[in-house]
N, C-alpha and C. Protein backbone atom coordinates (compact mmCIF):
# COMPACT_ATOMS: atom_id res chain seq x y z
N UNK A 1 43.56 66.26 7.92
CA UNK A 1 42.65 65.14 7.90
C UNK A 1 41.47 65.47 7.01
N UNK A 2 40.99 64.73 6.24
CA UNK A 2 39.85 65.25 5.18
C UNK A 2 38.59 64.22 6.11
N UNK A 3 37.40 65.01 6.10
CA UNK A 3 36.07 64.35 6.56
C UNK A 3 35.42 64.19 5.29
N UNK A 4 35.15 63.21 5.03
CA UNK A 4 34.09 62.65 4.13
C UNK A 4 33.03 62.51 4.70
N UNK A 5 31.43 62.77 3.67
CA UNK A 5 30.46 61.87 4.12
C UNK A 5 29.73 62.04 2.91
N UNK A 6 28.29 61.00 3.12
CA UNK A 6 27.92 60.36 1.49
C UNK A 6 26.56 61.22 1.55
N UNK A 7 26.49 61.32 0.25
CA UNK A 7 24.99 61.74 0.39
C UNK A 7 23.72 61.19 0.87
N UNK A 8 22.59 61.88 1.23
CA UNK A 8 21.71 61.19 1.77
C UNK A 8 20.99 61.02 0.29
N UNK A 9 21.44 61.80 -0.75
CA UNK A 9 20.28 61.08 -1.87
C UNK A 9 20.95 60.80 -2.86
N UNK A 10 21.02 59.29 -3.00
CA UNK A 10 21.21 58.96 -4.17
C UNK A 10 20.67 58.92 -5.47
N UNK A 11 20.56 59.57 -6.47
CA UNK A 11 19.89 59.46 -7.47
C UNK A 11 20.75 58.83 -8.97
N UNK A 12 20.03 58.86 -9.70
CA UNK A 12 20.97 58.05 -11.16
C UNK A 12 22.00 58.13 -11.45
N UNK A 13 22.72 58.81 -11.35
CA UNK A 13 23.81 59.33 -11.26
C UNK A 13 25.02 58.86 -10.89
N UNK A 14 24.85 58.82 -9.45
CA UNK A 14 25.26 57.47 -8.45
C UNK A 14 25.85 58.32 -7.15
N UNK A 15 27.37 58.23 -6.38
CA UNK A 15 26.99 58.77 -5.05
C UNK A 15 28.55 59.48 -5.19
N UNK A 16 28.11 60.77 -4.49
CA UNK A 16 29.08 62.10 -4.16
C UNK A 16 29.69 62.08 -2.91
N UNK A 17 30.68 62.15 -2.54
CA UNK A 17 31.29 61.92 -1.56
C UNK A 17 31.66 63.73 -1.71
N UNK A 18 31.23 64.15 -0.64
CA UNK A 18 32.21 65.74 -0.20
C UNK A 18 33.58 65.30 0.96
N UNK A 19 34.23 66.46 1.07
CA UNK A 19 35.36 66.38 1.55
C UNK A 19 35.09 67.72 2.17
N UNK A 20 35.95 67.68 3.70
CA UNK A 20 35.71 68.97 4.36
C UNK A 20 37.18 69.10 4.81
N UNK A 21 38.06 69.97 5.18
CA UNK A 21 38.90 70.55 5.72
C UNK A 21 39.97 71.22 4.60
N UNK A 22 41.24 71.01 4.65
CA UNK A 22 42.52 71.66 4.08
C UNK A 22 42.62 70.88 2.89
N UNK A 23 42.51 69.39 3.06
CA UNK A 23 42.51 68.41 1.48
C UNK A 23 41.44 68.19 1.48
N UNK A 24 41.49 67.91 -0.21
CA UNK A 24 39.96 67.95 -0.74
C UNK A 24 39.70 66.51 -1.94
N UNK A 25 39.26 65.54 -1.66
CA UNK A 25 38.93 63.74 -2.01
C UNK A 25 37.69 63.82 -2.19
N UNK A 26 37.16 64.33 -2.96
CA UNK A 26 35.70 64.12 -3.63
C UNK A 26 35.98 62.85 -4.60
N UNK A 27 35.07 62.20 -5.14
CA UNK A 27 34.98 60.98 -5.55
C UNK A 27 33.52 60.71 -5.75
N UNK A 28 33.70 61.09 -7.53
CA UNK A 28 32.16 60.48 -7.56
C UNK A 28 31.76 59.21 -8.67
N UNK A 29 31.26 58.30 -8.45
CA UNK A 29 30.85 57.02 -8.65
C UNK A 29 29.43 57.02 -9.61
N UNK A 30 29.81 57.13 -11.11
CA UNK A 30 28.30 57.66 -11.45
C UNK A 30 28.50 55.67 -12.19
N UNK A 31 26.54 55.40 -11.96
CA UNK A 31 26.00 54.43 -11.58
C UNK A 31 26.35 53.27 -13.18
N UNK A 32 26.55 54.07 -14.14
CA UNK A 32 26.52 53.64 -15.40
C UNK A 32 28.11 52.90 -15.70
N UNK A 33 29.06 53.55 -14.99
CA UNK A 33 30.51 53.17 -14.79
C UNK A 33 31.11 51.82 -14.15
N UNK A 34 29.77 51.63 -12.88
CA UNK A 34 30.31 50.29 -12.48
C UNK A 34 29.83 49.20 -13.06
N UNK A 35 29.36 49.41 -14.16
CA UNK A 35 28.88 48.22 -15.20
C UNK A 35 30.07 48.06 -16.23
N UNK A 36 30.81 48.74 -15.71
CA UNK A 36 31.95 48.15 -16.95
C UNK A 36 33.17 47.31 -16.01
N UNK A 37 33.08 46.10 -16.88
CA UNK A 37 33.61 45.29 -16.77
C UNK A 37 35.27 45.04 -17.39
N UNK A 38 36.44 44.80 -16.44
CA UNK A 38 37.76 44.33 -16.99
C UNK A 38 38.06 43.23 -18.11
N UNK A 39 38.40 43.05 -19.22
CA UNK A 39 37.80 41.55 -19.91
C UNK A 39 38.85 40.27 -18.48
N UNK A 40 39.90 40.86 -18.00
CA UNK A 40 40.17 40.09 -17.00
C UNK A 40 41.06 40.75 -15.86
N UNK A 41 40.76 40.03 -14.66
CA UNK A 41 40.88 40.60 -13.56
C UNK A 41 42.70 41.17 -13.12
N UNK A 42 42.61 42.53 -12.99
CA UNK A 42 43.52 42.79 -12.63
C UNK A 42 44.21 43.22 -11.52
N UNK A 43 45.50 43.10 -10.46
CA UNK A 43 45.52 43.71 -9.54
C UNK A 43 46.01 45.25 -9.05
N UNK A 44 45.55 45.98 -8.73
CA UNK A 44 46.06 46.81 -7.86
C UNK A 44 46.53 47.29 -6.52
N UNK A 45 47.82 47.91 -6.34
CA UNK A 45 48.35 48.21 -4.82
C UNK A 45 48.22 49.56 -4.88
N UNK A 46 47.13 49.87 -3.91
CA UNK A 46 46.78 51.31 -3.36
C UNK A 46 47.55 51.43 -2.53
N UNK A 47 47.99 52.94 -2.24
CA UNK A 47 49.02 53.49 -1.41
C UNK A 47 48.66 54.65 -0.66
N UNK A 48 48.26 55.33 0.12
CA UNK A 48 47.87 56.63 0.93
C UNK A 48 48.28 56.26 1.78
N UNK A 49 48.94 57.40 2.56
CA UNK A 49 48.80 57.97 4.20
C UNK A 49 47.18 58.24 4.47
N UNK A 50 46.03 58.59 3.86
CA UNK A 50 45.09 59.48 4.11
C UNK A 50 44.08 58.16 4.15
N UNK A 51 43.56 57.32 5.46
CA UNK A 51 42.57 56.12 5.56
C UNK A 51 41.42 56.70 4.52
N UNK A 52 40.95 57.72 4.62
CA UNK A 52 39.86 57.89 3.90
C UNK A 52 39.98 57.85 2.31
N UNK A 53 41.48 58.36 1.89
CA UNK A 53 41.41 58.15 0.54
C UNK A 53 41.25 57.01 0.25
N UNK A 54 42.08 56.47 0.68
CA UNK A 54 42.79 54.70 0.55
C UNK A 54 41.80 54.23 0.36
N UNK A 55 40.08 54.19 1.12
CA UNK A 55 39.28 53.81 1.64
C UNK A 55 38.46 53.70 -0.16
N UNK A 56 38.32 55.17 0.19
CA UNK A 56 37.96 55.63 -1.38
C UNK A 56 38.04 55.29 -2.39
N UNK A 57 39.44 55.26 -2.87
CA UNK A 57 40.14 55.10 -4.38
C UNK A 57 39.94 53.69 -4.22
N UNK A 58 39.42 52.46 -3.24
CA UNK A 58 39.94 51.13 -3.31
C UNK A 58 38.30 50.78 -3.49
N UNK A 59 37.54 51.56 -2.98
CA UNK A 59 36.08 51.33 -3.19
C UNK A 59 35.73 51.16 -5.11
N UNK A 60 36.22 52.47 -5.19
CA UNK A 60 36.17 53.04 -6.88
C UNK A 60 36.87 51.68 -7.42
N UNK A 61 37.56 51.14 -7.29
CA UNK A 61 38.46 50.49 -7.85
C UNK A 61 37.40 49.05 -8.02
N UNK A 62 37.16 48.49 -6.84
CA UNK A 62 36.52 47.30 -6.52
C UNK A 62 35.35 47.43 -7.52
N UNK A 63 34.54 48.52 -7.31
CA UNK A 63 33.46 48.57 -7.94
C UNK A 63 33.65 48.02 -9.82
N UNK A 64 34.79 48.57 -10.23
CA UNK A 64 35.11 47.95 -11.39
C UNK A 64 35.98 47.20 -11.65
N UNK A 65 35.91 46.50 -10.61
CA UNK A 65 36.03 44.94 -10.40
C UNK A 65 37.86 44.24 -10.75
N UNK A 66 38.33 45.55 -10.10
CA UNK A 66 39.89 45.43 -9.79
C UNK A 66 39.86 44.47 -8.38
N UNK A 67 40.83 43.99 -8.75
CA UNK A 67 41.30 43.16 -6.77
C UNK A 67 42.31 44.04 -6.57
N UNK A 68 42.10 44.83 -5.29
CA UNK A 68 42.75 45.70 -4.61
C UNK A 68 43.38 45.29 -3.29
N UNK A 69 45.00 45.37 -2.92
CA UNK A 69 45.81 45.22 -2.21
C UNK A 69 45.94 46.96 -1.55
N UNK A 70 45.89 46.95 -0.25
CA UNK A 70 45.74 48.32 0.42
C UNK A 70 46.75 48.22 1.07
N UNK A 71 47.77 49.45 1.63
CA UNK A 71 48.77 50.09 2.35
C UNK A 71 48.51 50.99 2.68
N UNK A 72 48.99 51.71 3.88
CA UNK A 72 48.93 52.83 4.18
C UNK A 72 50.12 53.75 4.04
N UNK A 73 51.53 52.88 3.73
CA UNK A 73 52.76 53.62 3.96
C UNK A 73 53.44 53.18 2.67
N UNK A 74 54.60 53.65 2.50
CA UNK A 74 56.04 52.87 1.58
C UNK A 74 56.11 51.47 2.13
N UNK A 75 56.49 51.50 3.25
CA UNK A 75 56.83 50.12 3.93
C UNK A 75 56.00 49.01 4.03
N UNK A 76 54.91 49.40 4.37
CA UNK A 76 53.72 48.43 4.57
C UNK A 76 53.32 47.94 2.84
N UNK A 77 53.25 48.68 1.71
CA UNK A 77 53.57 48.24 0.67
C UNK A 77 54.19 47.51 0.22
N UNK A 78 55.51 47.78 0.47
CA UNK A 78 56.55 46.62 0.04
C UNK A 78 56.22 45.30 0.95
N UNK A 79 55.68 45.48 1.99
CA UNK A 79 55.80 43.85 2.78
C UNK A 79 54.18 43.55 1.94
N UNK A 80 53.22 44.37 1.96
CA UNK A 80 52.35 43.12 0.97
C UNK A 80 52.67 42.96 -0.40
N UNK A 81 53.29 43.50 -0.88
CA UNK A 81 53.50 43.10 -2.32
C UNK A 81 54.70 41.76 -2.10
N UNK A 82 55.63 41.56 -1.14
CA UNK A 82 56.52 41.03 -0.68
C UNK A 82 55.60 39.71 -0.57
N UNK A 83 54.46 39.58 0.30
CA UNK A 83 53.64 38.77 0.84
C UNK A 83 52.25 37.82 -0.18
N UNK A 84 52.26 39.15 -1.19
CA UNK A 84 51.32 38.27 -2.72
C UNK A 84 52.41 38.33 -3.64
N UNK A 85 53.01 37.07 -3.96
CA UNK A 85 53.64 36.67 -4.95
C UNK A 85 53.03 36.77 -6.20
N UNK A 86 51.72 36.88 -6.45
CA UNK A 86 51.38 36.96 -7.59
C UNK A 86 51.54 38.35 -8.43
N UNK A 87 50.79 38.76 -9.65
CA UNK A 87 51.31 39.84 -10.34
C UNK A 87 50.36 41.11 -9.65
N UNK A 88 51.19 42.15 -9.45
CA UNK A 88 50.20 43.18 -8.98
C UNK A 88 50.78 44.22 -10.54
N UNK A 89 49.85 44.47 -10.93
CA UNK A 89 49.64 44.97 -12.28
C UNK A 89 49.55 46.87 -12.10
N UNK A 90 49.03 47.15 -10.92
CA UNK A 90 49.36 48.52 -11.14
C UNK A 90 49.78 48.75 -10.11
N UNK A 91 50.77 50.14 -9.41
CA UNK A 91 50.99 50.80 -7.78
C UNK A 91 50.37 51.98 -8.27
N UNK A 92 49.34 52.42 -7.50
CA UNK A 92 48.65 53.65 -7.69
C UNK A 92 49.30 53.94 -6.15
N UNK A 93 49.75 55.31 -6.22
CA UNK A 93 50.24 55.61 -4.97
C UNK A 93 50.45 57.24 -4.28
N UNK A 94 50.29 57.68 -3.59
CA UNK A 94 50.16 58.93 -3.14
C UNK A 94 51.51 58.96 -3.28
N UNK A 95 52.14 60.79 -3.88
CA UNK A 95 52.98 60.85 -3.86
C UNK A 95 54.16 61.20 -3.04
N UNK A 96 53.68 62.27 -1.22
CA UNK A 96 53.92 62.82 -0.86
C UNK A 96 53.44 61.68 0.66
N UNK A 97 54.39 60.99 1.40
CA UNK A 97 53.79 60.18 2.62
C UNK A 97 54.86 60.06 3.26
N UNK A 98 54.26 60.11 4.65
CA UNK A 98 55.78 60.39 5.56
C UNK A 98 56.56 58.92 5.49
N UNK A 99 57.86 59.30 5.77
CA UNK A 99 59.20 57.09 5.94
C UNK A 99 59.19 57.10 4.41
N UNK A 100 57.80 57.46 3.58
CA UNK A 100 59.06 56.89 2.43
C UNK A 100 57.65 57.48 0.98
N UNK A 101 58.13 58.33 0.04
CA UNK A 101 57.58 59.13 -0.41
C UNK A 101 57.07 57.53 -2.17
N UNK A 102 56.00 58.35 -2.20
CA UNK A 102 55.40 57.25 -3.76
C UNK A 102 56.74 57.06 -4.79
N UNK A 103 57.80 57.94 -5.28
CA UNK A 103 58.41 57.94 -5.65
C UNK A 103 59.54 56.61 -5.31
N UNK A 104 60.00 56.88 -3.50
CA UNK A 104 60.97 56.05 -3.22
C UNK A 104 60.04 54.56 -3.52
N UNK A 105 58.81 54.13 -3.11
CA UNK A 105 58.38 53.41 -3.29
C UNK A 105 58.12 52.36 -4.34
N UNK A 106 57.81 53.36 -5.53
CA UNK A 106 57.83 53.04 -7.00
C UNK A 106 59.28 52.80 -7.37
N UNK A 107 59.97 53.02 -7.29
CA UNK A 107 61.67 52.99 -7.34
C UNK A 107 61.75 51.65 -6.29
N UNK A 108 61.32 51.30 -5.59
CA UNK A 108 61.57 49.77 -5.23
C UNK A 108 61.24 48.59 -5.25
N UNK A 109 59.93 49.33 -5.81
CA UNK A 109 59.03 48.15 -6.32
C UNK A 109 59.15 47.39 -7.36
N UNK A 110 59.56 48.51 -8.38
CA UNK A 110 60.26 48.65 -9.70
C UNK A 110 61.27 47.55 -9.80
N UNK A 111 62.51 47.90 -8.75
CA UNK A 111 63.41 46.65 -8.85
C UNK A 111 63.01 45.20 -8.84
N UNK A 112 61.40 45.05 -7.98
CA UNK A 112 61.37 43.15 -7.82
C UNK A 112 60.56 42.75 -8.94
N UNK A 113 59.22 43.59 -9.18
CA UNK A 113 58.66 43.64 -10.31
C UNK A 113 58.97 44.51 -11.39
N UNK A 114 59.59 44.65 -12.42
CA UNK A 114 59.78 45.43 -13.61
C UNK A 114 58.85 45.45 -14.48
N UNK A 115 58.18 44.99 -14.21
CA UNK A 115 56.80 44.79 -15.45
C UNK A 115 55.70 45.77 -14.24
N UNK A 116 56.00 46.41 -13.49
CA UNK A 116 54.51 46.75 -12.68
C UNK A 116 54.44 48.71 -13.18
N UNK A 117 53.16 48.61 -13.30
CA UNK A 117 52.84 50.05 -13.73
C UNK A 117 53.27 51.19 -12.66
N UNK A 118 53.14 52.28 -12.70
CA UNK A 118 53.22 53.15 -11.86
C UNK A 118 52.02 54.34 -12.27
N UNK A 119 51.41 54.69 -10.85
CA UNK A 119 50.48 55.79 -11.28
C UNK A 119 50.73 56.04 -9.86
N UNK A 120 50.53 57.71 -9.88
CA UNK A 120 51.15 58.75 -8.31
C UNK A 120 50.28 59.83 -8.37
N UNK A 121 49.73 60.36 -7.51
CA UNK A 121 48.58 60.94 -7.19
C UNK A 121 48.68 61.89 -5.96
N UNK A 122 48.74 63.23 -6.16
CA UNK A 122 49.29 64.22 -5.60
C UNK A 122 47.95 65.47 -5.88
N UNK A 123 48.41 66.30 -4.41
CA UNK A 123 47.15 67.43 -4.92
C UNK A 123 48.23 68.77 -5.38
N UNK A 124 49.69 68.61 -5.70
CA UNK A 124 50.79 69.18 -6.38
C UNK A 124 50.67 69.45 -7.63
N UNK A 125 50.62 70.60 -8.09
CA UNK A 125 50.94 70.22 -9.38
C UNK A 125 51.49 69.99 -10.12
N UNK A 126 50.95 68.85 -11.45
CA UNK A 126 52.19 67.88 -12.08
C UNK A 126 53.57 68.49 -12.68
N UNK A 127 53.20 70.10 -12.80
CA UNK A 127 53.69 70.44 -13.16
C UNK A 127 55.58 70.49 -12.39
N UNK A 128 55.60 70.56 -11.03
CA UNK A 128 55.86 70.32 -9.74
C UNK A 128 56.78 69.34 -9.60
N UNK A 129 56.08 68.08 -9.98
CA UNK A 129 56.74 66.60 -9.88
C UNK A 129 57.51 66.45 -10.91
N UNK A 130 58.56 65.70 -10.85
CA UNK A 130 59.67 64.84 -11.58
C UNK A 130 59.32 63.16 -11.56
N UNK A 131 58.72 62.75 -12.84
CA UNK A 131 58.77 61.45 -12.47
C UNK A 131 59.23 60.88 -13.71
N UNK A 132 59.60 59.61 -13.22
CA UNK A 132 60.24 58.64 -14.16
C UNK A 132 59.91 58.33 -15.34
N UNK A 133 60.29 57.93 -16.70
CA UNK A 133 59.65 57.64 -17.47
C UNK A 133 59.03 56.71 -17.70
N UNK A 134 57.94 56.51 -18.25
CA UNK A 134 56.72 55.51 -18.18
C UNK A 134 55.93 55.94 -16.91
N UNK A 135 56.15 56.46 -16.12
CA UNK A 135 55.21 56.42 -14.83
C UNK A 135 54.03 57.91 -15.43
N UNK A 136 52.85 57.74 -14.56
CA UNK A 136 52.12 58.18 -15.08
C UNK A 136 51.89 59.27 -13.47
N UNK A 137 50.35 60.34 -13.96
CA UNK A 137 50.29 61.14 -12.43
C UNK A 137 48.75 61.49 -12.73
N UNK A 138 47.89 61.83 -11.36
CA UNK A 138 46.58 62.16 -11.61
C UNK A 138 46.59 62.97 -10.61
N UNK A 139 46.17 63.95 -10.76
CA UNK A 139 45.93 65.42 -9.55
C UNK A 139 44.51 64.76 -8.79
N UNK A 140 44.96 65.29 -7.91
CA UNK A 140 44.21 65.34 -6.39
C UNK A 140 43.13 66.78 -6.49
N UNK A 141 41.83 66.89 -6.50
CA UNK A 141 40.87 66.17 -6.96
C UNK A 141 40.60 65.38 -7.82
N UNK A 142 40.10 64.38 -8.45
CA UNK A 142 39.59 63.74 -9.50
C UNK A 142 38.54 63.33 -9.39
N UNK A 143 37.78 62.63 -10.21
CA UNK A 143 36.34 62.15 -10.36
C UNK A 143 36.71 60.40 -10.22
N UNK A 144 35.82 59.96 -10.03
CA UNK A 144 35.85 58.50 -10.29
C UNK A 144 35.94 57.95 -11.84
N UNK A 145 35.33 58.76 -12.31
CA UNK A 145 35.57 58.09 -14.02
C UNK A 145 36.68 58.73 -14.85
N UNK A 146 37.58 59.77 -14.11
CA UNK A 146 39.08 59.82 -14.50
C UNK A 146 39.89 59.06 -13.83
N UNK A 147 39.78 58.55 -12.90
CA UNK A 147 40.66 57.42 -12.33
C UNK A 147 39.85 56.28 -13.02
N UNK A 148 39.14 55.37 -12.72
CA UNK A 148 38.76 54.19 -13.90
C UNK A 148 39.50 54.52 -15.01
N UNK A 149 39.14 55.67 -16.06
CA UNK A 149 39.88 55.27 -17.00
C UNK A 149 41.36 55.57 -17.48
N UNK A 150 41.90 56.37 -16.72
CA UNK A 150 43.48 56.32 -16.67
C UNK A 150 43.91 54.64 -16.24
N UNK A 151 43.14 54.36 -15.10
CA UNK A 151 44.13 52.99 -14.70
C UNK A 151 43.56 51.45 -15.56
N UNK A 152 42.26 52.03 -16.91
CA UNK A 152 42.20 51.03 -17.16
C UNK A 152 42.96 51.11 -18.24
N UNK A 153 43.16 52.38 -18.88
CA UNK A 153 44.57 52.65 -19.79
C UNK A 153 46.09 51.91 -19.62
N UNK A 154 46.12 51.89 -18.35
CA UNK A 154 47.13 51.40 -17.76
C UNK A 154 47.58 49.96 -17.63
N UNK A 155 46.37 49.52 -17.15
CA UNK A 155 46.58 48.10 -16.86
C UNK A 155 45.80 46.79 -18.07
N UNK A 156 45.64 47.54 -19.82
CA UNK A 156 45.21 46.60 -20.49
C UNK A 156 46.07 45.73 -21.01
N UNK A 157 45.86 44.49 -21.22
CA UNK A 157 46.63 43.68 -21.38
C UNK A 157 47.29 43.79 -22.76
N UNK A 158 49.09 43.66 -22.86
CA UNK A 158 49.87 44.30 -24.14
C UNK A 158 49.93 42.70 -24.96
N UNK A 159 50.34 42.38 -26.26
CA UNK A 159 50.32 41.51 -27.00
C UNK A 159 52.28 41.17 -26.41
């Protein structure tokens, strides 16, 4: 279980989240980042077992002004993506979750939407993982402004 908590001082910068136990979800939000704007709104389906990441990565996300769809499992994924018919443009997804791993997930998602990105997020290293082609991976720690800009890499709109 990772304990988060926020700093008591925020300064310019913007706000540090520590992480205490065996996994480690630092996440930092510097203040100049959430002024950047998508030229249009895109969606994302967050995926963790870990409430606090989920919590996290969907905060980071919002802040730059993604609409974020949250799961906690494989399964619970597929029934909201099942449930918004509309386009969900990226699966950012933990790779390693008990019933049904980011992989099996992305591999099913894949089949209803073929146009949907994949990004998998593991504290493994990439070196470690086997993933599909086109799918992408971000190690467990990261910063907030390596996730922004991997997934805005990801999700710009192609001609």
């Amino acid at each position: 279980m990772v304990s988060l908590a926020q700093d008591a001082t925020l300064g310019a910068n913007g706000r540090r989240f520590h992480s205490h136990g065996h996994k480690r979800a630092a996440i930092f939000v510097p203040m100049d980042a959430q002024r950047e704007l998508p030229p249009d709104r895109k969606t994302i389906l967050v995926v963790d077992d870990d409430p606090q990441v989920l919590k996290l990565v969907s905060t980071v996300l919002i802040q730059h002004q993604y609409d974020v769809l949250n799961a906690n499992s494989g399964p619970e994924a597929l029934q909201v993506a099942e449930e918004n018919p509309g386009n969900i443009d990226l699966l950012l997804s933990d790779f390693q979750m008990p019933g049904m791993s980011g992989v099996e997930l992305a591999t099913a998602l894949s089949r209803t939407r073929p146009d949907i990105k994949v990004l998998l997020m593991s504290g493994f290293p990439d070196g470690m993982l086997v993933l599909n082609e086109g799918w992408h991976f971000l190690a467990k720690p990261f910063i907030a402004s390596q996730l922004s800009s991997l997934v805005a890499g990801l999700v710009v709109t192609r001609p």
